[in-house]
Protein backbone atom coordinates (compact mmCIF):
# COMPACT_ATOMS: atom_id res chain seq x y z
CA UNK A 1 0.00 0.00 0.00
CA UNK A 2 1.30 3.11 -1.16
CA UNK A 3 -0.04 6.78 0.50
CA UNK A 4 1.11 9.46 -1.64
CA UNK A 5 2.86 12.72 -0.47
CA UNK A 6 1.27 16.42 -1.71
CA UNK A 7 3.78 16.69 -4.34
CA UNK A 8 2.94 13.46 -5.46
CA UNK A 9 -0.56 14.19 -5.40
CA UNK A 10 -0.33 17.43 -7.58
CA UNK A 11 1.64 14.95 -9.98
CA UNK A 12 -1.33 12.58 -10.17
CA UNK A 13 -3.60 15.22 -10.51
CA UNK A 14 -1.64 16.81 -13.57
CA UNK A 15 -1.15 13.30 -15.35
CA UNK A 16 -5.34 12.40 -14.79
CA UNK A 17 -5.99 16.05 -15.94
CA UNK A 18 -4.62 14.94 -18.93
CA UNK A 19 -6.45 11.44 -19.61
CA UNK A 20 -9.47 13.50 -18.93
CA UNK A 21 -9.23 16.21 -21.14
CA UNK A 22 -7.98 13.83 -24.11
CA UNK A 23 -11.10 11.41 -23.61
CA UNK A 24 -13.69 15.03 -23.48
CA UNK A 25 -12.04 15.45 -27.07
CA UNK A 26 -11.97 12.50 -28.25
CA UNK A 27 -16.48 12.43 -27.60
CA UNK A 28 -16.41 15.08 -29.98
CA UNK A 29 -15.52 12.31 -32.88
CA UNK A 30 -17.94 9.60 -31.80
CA UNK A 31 -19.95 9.60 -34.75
CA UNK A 32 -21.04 7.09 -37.49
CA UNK A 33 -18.17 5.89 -39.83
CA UNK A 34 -15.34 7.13 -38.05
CA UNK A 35 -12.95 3.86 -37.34
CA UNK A 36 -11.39 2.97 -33.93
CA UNK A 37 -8.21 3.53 -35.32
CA UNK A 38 -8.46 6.90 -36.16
CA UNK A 39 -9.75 7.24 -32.29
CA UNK A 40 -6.34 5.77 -31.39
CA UNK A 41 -3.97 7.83 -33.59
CA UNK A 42 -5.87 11.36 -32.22
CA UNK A 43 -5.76 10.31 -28.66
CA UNK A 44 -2.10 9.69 -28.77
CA UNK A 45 -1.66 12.95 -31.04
CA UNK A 46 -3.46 14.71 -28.27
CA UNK A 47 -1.50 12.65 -25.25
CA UNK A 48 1.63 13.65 -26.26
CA UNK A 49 0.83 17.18 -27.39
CA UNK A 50 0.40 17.78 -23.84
CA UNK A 51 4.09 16.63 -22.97
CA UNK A 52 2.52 13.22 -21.46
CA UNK A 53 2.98 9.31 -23.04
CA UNK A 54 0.68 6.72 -23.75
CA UNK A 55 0.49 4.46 -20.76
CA UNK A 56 -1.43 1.53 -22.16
CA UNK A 57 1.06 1.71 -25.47
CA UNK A 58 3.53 -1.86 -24.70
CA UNK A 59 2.35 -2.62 -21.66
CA UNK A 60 2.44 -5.68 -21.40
CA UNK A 61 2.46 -5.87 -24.92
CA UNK A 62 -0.53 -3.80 -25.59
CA UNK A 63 0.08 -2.54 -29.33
CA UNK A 64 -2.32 0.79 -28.93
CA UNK A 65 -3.10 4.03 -26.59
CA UNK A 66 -6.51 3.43 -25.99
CA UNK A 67 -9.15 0.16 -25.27
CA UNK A 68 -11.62 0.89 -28.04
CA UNK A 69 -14.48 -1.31 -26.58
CA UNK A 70 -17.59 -2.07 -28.43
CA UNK A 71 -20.90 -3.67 -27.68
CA UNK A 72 -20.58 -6.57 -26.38
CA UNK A 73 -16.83 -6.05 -25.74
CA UNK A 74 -16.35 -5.33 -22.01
CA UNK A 75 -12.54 -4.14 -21.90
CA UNK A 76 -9.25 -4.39 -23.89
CA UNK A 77 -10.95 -4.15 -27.32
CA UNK A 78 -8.18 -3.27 -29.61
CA UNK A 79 -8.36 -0.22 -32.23
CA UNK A 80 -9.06 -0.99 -35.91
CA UNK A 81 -10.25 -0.45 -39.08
CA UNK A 82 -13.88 -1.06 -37.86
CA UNK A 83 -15.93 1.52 -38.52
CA UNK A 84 -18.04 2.34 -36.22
CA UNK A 85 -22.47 2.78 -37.13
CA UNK A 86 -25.87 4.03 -35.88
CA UNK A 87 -26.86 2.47 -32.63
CA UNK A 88 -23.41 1.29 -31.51
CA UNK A 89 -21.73 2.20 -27.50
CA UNK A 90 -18.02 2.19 -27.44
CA UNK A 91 -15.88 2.35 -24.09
CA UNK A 92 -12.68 4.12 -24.68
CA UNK A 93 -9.84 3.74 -22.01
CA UNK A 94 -7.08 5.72 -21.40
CA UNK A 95 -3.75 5.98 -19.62
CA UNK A 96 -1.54 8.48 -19.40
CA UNK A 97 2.16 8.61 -17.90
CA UNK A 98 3.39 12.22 -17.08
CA UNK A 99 6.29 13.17 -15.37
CA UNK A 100 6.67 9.38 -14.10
CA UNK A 101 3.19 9.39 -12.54
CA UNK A 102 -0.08 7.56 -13.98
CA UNK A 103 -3.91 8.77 -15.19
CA UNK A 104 -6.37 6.05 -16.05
CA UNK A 105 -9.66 7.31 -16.87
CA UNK A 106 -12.84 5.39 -19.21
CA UNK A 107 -16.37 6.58 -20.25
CA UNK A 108 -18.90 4.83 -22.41
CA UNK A 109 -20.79 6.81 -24.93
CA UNK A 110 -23.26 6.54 -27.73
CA UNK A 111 -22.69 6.65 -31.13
CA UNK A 112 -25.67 8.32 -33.10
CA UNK A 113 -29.22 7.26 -31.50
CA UNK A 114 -28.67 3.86 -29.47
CA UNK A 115 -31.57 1.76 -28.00
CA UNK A 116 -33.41 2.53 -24.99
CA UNK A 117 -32.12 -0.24 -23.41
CA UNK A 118 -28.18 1.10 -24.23
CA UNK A 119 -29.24 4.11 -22.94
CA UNK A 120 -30.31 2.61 -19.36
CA UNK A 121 -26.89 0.17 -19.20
CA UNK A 122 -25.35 3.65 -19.52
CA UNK A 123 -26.68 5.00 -16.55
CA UNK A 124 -26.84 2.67 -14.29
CA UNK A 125 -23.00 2.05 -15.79
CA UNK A 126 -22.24 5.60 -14.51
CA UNK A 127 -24.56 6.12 -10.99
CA UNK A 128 -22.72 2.96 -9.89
CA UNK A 129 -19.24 4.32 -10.17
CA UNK A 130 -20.68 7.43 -8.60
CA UNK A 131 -22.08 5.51 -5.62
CA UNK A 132 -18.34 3.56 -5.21
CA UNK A 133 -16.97 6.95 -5.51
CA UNK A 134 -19.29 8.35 -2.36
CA UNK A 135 -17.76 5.13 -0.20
CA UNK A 136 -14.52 6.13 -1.23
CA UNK A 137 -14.07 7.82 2.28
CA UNK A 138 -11.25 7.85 5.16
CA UNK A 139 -12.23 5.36 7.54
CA UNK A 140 -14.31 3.24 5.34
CA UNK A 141 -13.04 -0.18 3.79
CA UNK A 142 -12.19 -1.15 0.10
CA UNK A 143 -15.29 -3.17 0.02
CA UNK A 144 -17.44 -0.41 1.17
CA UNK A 145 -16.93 0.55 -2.90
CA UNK A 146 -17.52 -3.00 -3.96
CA UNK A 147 -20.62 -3.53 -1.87
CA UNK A 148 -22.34 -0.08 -3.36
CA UNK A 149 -21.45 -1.15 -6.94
CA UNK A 150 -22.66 -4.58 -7.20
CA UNK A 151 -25.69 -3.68 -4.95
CA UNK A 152 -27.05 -0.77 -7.29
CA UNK A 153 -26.06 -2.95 -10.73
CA UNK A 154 -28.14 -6.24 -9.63
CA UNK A 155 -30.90 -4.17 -7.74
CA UNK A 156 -31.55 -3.11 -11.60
CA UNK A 157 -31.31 -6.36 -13.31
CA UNK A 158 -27.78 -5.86 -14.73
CA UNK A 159 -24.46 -7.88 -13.93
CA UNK A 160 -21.15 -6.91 -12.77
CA UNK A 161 -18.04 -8.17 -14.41
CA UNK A 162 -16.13 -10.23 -11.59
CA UNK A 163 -13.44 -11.27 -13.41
CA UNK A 164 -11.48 -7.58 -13.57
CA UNK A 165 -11.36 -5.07 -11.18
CA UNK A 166 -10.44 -1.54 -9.94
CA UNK A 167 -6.66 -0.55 -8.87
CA UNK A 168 -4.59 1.59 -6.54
CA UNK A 169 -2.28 3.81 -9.18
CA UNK A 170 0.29 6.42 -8.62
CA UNK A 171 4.25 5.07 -10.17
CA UNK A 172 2.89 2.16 -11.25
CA UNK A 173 -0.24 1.89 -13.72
CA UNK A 174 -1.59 -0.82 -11.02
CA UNK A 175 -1.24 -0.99 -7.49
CA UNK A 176 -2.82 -2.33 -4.26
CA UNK A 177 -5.61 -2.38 -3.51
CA UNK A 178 -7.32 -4.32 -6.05
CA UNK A 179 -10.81 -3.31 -5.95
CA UNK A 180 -13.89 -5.79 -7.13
CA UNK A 181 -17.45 -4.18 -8.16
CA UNK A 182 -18.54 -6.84 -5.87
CA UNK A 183 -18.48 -7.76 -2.32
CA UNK A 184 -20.00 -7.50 1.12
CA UNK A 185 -19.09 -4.51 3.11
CA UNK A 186 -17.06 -3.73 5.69
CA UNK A 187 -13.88 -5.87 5.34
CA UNK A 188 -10.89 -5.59 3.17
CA UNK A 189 -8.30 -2.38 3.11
CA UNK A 190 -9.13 0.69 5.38
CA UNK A 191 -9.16 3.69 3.21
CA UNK A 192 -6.48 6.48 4.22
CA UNK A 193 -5.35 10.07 3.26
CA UNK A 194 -2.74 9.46 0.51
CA UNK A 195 -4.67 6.48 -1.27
CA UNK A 196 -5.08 7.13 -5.27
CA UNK A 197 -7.74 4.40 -6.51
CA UNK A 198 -9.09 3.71 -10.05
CA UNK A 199 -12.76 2.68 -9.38
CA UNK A 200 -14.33 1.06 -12.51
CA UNK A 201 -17.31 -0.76 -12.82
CA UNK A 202 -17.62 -2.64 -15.75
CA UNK A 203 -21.52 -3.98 -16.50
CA UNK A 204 -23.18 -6.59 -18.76
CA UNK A 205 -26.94 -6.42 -19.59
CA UNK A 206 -27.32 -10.39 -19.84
CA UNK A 207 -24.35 -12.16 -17.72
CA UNK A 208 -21.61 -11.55 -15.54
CA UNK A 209 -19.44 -13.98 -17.57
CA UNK A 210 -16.67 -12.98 -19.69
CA UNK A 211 -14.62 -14.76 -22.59
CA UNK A 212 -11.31 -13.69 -24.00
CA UNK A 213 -10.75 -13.65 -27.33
CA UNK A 214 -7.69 -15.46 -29.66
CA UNK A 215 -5.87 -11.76 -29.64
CA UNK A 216 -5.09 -12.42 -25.50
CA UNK A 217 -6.76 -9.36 -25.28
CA UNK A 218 -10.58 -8.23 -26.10
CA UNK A 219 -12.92 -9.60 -23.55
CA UNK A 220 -16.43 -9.89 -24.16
CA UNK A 221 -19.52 -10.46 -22.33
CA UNK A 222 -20.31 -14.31 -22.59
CA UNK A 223 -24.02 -14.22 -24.32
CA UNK A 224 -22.92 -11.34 -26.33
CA UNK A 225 -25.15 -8.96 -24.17
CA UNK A 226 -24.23 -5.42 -24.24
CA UNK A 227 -21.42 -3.93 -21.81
CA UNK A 228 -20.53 -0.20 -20.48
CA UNK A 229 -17.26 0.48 -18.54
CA UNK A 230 -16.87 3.96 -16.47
CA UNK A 231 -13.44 4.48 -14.79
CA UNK A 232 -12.59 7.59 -12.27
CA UNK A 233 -8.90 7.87 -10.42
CA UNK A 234 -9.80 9.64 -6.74
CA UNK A 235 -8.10 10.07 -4.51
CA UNK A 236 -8.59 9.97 -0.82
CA UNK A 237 -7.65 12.83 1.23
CA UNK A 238 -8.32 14.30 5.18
CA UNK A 239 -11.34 16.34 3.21
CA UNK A 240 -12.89 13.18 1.60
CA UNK A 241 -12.43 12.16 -1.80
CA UNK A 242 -11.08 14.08 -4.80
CA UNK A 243 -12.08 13.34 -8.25
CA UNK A 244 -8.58 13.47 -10.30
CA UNK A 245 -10.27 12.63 -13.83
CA UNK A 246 -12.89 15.38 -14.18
CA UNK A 247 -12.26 19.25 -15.48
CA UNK A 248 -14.94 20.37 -13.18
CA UNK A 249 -11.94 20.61 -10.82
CA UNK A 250 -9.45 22.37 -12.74
């Protein structure tokens, strides 16, 4: 476990600044026919424009700068020449290195007019991480996050993905704790001042099963069901809990 000072705090704040204000540009080209790739090469354009890397790019021998998730695909998807249409949600993921500190930030958003039912995975997708984020407290525990997460997901008919979880960051793109969308409360890690988490529900309409596909990397929900992803780095502080990846802040 690893508490952060106040300089590196205002590093971690600069470097999520960044993922943020690449991913509010990149909603500006979600449209029909645009391809994931071209997604990719802007974000990365737009990364290092602002004196900041790609963190996703060769980790682990990840070949791109962003996840470019679509449907069905719950994480990892992998940019392409796949255009995307009418009716469609993509997830895009980002990471960011800047001055040796990490930003990891994801949103899901329409493309065009989608469904009513994409519309209401979308929400829920989003008021979930918002009720993990309102948990993310001194005092309380790790699964205090988990417990408000799954809770909210199922109590609307929806399924969280168990099989990938939320992350401490800060030098390292992951670090402890690991934190599950699911989980009773009140046991695991007690949250402290210094603590930088990445809190990410991820959300299938029809299953909480995942399979991985022949690339290693795309993972999609099991019955094909539609799946949103929403990612915030906080951080915990004596105040409460800062929001690192949103310009309302900045």
């Amino acid at each position: 476990m690893i508490l952060k000072s106040p300089r590196e705090m205002d590093l971690l704040r600069d470097s999520n600044r960044i993922a943020a204000e690449v991913l509010k540009k990149l909603e500006d080209l979600i449209e029909p026919g645009i391809d994931t790739a071209e997604l990719d090469r802007f974000a990365e354009a737009e990364v290092r424009k602002r004196g900041a890397e790609p963190a996703f790019k060769g980790y682990r021998g990840y070949p791109n700068t962003l996840c470019t998730s679509i449907n069905e695909v719950v994480v990892h998807g992998i940019p392409s020449s796949r255009k995307l249409e009418e009716g469609d949600i993509i997830s895009l993921d980002i990471g960011t290195i800047h001055r040796g500190y990490y930003g990891d930030k994801a949103v899901t958003l329409p493309v065009g007019t989608i469904s009513e039912e994409a519309k209401r995975l979308l929400q829920v997708t989003k008021a979930a991480l918002a009720l993990g984020i309102l948990k993310a407290k001194p005092g309380h525990r790790v699964s205090d996050i988990s417990h408000a997460i799954q809770e909210y997901v199922e109590e609307n008919g929806m399924f969280v993905v168990k099989a990938f979880v939320g992350h401490g960051i800060g030098k390292a793109l992951h670090e402890e704790p690991q934190i599950p969308n699911f989980g009773p409360p009140g046991v695991g890690t007690v949250l402290k001042p210094g603590m930088v988490l990445c809190i990410e529900p991820m959300v299938n309409l029809g299953t909480s099963e995942i399979l991985i596909l022949e690339d290693k990397w795309t993972a999609i929900s099991k019955d094909r069901s539609l799946s949103a992803h929403f990612e915030h780095t906080v951080a915990i502080t004596e105040k409460g809990t800062e929001i690192l990846t949103t310009l309302d802040c900045h």
